[in-house]
Protein backbone atom coordinates (compact mmCIF):
# COMPACT_ATOMS: atom_id res chain seq x y z
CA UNK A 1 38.51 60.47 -9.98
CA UNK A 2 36.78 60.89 -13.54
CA UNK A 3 32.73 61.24 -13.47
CA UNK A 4 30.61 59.53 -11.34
CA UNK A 5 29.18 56.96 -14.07
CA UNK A 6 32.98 55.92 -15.07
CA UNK A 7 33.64 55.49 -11.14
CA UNK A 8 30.13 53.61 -11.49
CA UNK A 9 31.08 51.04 -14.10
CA UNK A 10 34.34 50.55 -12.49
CA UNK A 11 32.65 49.75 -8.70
CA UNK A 12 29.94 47.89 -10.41
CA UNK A 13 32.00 45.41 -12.49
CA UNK A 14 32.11 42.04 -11.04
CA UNK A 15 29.27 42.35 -8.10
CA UNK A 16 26.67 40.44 -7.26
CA UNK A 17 24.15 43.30 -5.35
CA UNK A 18 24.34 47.08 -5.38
CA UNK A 19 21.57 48.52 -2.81
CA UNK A 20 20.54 51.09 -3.55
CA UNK A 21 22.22 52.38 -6.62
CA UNK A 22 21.17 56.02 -6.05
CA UNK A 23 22.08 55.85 -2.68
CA UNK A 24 25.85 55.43 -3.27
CA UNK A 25 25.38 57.81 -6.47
CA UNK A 26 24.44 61.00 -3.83
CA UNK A 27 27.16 59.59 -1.17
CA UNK A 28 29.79 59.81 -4.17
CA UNK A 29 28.43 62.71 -5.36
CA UNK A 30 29.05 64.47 -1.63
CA UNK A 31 32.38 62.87 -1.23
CA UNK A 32 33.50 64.54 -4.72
CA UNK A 33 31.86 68.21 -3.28
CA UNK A 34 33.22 67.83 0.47
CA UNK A 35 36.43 66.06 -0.17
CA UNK A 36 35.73 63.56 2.49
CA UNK A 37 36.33 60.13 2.10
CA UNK A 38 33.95 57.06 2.46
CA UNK A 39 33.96 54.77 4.95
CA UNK A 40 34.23 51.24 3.37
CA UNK A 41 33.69 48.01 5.58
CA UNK A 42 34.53 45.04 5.20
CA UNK A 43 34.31 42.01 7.50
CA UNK A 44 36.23 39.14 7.78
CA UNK A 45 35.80 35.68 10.29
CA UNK A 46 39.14 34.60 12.01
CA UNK A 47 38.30 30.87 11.43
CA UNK A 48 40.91 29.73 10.14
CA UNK A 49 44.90 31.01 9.68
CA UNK A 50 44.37 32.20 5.75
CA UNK A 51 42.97 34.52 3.52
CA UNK A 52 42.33 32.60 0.03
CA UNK A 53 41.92 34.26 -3.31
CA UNK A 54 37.94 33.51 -2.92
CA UNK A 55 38.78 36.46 0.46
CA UNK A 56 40.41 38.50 -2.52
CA UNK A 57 37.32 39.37 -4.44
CA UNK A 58 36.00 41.62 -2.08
CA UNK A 59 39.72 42.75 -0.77
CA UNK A 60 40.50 43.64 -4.04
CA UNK A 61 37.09 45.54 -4.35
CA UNK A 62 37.64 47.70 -1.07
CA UNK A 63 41.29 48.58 -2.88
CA UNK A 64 39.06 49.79 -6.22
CA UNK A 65 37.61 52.20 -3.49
CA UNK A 66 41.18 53.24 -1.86
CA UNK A 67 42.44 53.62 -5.36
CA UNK A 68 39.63 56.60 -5.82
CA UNK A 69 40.36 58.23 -2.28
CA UNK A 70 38.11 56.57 0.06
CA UNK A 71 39.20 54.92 3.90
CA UNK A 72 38.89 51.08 3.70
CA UNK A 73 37.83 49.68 7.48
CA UNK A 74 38.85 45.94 7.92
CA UNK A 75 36.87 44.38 10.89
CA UNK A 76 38.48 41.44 12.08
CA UNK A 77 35.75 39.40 13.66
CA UNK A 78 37.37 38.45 16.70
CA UNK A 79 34.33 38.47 18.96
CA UNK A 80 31.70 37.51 16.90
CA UNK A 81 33.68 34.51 15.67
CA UNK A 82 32.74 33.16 19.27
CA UNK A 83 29.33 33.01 18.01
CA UNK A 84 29.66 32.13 14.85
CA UNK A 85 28.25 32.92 11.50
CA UNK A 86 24.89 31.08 11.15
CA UNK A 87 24.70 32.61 7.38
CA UNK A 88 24.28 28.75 5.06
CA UNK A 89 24.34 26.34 7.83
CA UNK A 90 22.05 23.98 8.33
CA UNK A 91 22.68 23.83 11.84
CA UNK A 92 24.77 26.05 14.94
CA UNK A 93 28.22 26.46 13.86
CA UNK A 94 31.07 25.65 16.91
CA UNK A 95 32.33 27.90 18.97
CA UNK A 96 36.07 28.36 18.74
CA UNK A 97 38.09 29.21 22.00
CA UNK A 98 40.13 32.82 21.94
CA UNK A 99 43.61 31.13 21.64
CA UNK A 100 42.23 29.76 18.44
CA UNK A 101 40.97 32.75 16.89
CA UNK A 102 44.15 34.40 18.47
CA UNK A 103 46.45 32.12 15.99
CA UNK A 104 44.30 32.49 12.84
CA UNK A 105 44.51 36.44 13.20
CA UNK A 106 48.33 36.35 13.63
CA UNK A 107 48.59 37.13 10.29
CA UNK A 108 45.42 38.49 8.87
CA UNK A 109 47.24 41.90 8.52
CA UNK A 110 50.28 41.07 6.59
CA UNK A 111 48.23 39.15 4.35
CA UNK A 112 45.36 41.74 3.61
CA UNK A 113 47.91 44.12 3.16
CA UNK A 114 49.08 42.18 -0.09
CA UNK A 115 46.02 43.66 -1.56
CA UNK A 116 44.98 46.87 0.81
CA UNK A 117 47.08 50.23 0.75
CA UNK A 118 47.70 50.28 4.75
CA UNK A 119 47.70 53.87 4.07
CA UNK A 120 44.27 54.35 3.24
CA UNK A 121 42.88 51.18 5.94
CA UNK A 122 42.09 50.72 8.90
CA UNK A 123 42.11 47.69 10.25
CA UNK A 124 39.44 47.20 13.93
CA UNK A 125 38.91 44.09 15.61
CA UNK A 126 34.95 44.02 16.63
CA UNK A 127 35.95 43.36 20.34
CA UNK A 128 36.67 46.91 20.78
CA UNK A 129 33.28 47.71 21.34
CA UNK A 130 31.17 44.29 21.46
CA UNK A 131 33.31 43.09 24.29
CA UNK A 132 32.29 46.55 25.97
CA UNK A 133 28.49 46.28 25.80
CA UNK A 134 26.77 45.40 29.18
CA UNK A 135 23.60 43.54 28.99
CA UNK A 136 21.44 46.51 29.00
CA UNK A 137 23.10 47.14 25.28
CA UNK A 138 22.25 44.08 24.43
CA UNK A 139 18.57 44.19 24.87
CA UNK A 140 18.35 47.11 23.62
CA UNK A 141 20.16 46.19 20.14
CA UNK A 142 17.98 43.29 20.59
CA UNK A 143 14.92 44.55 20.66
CA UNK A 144 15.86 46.72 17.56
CA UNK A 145 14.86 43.78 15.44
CA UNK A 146 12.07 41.08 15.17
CA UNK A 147 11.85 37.12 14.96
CA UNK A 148 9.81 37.48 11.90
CA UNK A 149 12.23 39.15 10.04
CA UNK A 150 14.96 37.18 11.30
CA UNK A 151 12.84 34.30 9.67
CA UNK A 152 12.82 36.02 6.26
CA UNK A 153 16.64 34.37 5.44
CA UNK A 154 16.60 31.54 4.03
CA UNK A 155 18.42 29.16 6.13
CA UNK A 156 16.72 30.09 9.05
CA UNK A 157 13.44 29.27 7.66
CA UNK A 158 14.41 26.33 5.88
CA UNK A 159 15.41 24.77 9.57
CA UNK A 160 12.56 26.43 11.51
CA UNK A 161 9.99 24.69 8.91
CA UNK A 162 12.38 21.43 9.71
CA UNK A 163 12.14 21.61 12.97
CA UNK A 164 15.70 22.13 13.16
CA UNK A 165 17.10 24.14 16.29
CA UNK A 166 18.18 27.90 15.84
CA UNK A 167 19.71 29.21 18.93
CA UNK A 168 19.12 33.06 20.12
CA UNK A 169 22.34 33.03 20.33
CA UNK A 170 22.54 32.78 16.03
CA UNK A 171 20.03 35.46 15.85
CA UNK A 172 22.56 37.44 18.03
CA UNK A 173 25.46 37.04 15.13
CA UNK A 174 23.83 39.34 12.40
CA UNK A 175 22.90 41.68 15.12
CA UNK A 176 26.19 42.18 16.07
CA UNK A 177 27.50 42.78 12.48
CA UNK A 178 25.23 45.39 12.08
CA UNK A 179 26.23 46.85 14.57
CA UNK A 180 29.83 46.81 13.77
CA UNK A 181 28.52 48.97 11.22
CA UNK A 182 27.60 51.61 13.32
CA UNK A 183 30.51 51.28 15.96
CA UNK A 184 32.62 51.92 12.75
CA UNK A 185 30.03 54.85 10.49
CA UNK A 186 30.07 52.78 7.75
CA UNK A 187 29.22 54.38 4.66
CA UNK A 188 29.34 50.63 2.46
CA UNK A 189 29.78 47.54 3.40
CA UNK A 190 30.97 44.83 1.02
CA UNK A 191 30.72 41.20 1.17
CA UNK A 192 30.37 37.80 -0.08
CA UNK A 193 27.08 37.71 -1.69
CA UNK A 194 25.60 35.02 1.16
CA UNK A 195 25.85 37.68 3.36
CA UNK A 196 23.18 39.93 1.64
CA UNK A 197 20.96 38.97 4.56
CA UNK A 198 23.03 40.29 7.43
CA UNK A 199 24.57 43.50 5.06
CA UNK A 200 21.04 44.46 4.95
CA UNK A 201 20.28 44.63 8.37
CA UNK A 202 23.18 46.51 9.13
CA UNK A 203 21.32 49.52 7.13
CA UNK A 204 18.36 48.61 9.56
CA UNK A 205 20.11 48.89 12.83
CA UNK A 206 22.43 51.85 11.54
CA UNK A 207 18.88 53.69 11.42
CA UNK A 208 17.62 52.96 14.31
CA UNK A 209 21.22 54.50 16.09
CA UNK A 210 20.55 57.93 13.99
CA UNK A 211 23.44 56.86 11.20
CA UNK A 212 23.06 57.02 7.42
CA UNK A 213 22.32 53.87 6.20
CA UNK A 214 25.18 52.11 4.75
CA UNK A 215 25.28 50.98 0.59
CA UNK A 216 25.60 47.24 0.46
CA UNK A 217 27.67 45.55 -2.15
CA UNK A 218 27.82 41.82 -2.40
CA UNK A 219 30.10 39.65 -5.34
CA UNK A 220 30.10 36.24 -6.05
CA UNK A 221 31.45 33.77 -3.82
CA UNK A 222 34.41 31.79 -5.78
CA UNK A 223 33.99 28.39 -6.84
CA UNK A 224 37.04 26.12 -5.19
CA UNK A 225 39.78 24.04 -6.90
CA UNK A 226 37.22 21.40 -6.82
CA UNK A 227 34.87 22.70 -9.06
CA UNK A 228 31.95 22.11 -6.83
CA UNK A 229 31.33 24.15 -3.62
CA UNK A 230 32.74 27.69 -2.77
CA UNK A 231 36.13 27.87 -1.73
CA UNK A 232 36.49 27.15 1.88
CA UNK A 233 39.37 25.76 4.10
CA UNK A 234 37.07 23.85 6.05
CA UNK A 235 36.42 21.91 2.62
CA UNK A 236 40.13 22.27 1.66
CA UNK A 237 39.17 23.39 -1.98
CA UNK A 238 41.38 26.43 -1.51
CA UNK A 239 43.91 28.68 -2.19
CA UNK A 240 45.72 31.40 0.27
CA UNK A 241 47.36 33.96 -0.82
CA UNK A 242 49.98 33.73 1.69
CA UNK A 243 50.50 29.81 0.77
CA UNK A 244 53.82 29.16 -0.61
CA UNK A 245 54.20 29.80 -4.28
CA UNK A 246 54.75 26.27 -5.38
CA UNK A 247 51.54 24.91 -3.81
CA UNK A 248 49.43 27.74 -5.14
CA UNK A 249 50.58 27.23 -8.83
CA UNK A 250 50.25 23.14 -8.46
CA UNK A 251 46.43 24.09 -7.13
CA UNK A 252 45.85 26.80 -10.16
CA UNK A 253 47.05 24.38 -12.65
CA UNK A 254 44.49 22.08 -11.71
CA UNK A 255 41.20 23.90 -11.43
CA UNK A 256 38.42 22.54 -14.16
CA UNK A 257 38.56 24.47 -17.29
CA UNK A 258 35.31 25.93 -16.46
CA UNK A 259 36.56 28.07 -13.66
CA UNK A 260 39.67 29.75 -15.87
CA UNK A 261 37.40 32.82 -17.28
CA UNK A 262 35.92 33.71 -13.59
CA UNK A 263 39.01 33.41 -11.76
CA UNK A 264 41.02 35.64 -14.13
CA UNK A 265 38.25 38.16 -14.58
CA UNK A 266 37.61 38.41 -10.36
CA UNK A 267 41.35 37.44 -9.49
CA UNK A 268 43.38 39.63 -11.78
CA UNK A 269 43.92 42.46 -14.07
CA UNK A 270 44.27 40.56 -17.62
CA UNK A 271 40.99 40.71 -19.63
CA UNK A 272 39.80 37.05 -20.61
CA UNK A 273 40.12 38.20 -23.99
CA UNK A 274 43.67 38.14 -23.99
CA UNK A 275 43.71 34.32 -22.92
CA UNK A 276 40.40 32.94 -24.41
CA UNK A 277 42.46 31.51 -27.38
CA UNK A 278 44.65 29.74 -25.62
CA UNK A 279 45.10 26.08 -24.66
CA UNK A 280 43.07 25.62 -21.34
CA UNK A 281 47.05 24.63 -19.63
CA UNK A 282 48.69 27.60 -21.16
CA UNK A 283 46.06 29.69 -19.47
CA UNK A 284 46.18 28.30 -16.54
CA UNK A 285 50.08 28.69 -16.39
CA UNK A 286 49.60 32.78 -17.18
CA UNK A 287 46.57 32.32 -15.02
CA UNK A 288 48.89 30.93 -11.94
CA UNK A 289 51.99 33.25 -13.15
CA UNK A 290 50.36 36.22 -12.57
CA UNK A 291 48.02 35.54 -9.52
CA UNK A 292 51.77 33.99 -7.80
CA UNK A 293 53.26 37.30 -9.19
CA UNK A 294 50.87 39.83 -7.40
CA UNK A 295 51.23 38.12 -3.85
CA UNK A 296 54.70 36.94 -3.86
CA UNK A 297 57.00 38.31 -6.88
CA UNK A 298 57.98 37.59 -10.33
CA UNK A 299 60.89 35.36 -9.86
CA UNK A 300 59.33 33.28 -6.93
CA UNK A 301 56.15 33.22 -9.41
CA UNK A 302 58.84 31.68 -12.10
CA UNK A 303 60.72 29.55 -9.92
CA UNK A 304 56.95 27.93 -8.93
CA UNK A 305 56.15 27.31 -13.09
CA UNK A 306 60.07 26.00 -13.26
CA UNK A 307 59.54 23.23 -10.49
CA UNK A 308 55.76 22.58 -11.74
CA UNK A 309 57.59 21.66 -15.47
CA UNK A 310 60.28 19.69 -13.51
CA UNK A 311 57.59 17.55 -11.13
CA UNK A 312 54.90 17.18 -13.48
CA UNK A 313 56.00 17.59 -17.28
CA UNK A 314 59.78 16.10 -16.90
CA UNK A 315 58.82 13.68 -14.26
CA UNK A 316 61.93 14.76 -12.14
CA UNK A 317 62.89 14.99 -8.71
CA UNK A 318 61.05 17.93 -7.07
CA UNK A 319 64.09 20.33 -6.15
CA UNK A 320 63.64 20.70 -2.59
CA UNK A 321 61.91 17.41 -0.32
CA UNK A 322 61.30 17.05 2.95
CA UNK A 323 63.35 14.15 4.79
CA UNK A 324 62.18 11.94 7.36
CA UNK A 325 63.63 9.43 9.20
CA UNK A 326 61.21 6.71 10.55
CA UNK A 327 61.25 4.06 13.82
CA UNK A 328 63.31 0.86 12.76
CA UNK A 329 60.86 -1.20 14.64
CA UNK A 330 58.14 -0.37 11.83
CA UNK A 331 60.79 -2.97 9.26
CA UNK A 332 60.00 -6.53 9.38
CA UNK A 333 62.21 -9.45 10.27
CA UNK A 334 62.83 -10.10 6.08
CA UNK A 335 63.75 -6.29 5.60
CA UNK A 336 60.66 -5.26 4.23
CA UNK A 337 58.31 -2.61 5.26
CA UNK A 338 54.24 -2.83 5.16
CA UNK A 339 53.23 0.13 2.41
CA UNK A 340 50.93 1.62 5.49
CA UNK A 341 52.98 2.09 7.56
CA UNK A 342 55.56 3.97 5.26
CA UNK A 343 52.87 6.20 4.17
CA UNK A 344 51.66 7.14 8.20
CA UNK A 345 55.46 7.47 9.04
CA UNK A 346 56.39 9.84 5.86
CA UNK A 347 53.67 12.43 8.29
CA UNK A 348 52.27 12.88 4.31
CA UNK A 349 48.92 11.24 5.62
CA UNK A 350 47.32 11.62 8.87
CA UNK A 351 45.84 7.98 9.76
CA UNK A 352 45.99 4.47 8.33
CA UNK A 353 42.48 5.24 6.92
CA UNK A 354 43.83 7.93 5.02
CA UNK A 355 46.58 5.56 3.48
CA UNK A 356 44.57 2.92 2.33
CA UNK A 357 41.92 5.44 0.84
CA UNK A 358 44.58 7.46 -1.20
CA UNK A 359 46.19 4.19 -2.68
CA UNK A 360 42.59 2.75 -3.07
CA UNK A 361 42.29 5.89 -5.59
CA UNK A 362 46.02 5.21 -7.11
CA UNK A 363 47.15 8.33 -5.29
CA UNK A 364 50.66 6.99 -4.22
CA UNK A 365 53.58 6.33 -5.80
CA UNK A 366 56.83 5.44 -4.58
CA UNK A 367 60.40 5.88 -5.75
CA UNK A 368 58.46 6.86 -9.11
CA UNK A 369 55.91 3.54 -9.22
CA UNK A 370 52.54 3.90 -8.67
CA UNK A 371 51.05 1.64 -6.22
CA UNK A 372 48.06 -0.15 -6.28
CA UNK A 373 48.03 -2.60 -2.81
CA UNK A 374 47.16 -1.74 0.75
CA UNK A 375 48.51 -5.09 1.03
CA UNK A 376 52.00 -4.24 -0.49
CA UNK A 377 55.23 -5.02 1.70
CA UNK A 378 58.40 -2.74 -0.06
CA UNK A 379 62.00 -3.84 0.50
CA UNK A 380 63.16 -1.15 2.77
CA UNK A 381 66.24 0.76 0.82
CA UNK A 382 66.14 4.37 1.63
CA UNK A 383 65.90 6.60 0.17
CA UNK A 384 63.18 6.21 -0.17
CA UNK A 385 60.69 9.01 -2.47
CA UNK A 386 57.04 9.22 -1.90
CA UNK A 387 54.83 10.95 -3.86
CA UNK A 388 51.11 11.55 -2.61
CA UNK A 389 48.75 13.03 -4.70
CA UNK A 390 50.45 15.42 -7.28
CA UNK A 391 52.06 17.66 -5.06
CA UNK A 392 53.35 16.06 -1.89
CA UNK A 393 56.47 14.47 -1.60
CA UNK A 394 58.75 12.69 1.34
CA UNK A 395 61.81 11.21 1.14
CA UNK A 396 63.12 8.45 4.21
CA UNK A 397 66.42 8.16 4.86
């Protein structure tokens, strides 16, 4: 395992919040004289069907800590998904039925598993014990805590000095991650570095049950394909690392510049320095090559580079695209088809709306022609090719 400052360096790199430092010096220190392993949590919300590469950062941390000997413990939110995590909001967050958070977990497994050595993980769903609490255990967790410093994070104080509403029920949700940490004797918990707030109480409550306190480390949340906000499927600025290879190369090849140094230094291996030199689009392809390479293969991560050159630098014919055929009552009297109407019937939008918005920002083309009309009535010869945005493609027959 080397010496505890070069196991330091290497747990260090990349985070956002190490607390406290000596605290997970002496627990590394008695793991290396006991031989027994650390318990390492890690937490992750079933709301929504994928894990994205911003999900890697700390996944990829927790295998750092697996790679020097330690027991990784993946809590799947299951029950406290029904609550919902407050942590950013501005107001509650919905509350998704079981069946939902049933079909997002489906997969949650095989996909962390891309990254975690099952080995060396366990993987707990939080309703193994928070579904078992009566309301005695409840109050008592409750009353292991105070409104005050529940009002110390930020986005509860910003909407209590609003006047905004903040359930019980949200001051319920950090409550109950802490105490997954002490149904599961964590040693550290990592996170997302918005989740300081709740890590931190978790070291509270695990106290207050008789436990060690746990070390909390936080990194950076990941900036999205869009440049702007953190990368989030609710926004749809994402990338999963189960998505098929194709999509996740188009989406790497168009992050802004900016992002190429932070998502090759938290994402992969290769040292910026190796790239830095490079053309910002020849980085990006190595930058996409090698991220498509460590969740799905070399040759699917070439094949995805092959048809990105053939869609978008040889302005060919993708090599595989979905056909649809579409109602006959939808062409008019004179043969012709309203441009609307092709678009909802291709299934590549979802409404009318979302038609006229995408042409409106020369989004569509069809059989290779851009066009610029909601208005536009097309002769209706299939096949028919339609391109939306850069990556989506239809073609009626």
């Amino acid at each position: 395992m080397g010496s505890i400052e070069a196991i330091l360096k290497r747990i260090e790199a990349g985070t956002a919040d190490l607390i406290p430092r000596e605290e997970l010096i002496l627990k590394l220190e008695r793991s290396l004289e006991t031989g027994k392993p650390l318990r390492v949590k890690l937490g992750i919300d079933p709301s929504a069907p994928h894990l994205t590469l911003g999900h890697s950062i700390p996944l990829r941390k927790m295998r750092l800590f697996q790679d020097l000997g330690h027991t990784g413990v993946l809590v799947v939110g299951d029950f406290t998904r029904r609550i919902g995590d407050p942590s950013g909001c501005l107001s509650a967050r919905g509350l998704m039925t079981q069946e939902e958070i049933c079909q997002n977990m489906e997969t949650y497994k095989e996909q962390a598993f891309k990254i975690l050595n099952p080995e060396r993980t366990e993987v707990r769903y939080n309703s193994e014990w928070l579904g078992l609490l009566t309301f005695a255990d409840v109050i008592e967790l409750a009353s292991k805590y105070t409104v005050a410093r529940m009002l110390e994070r930020d986005d509860f104080a910003k909407r209590f000095a609003e006047e905004r509403p903040i359930s019980v029920l949200e001051f319920l949700y950090p409550l109950a991650q802490a105490y997954d940490s002490v149904a599961v004797k964590a040693d550290i918990e990592l996170g997302g570095n918005d989740q300081r707030f709740n890590l931190l109480i978790g070291r509270d409550i695990q106290r207050e049950y008789g436990q060690e306190p746990q070390v909390i480390i936080t990194v950076p949340l990941l900036i999205g394909t869009d440049g702007v906000r953190s990368m989030s499927q609710s926004v749809g600025n994402y990338v999963g690392i189960n998505e098929p290879p194709r999509e996740m190369f188009g989406k790497l090849m168009a992050i802004p510049d900016r992002l190429i140094h932070d998502y090759f230094f938290y994402l992969t291996d290769i040292p910026y320095e190796e790239v830095k030199n490079l053309p910002p689009r020849d980085a990006k392809r190595q930058l996409a090559g090698e991220i498509i390479t460590m969740y799905h293969g070399k040759e699917a991560a070439d094949a995805a580079r092959e048809e990105f050159d053939r869609v978008h630098i040889r302005r060919e014919r993708p090599s595989e695209v979905s056909q649809v055929a579409i109602d006959r009552s939808l062409v008019k009297e004179g043969g012709t088809i309203w441009v609307i109407d092709l678009l909802q019937a291709s299934g590549l939008v979802k409404s009318r709306g979302e038609a006229k918005r995408v042409i409106s920002q020369n989004g569509v083309r069809i059989n290779d022609e851009r066009v610029s009309s909601v208005d536009l009535d097309l002769p209706f010869d299939p096949p028919i090719l339609i391109q939306v945005g850069k990556r989506s493609f239809a073609e009626v027959v």
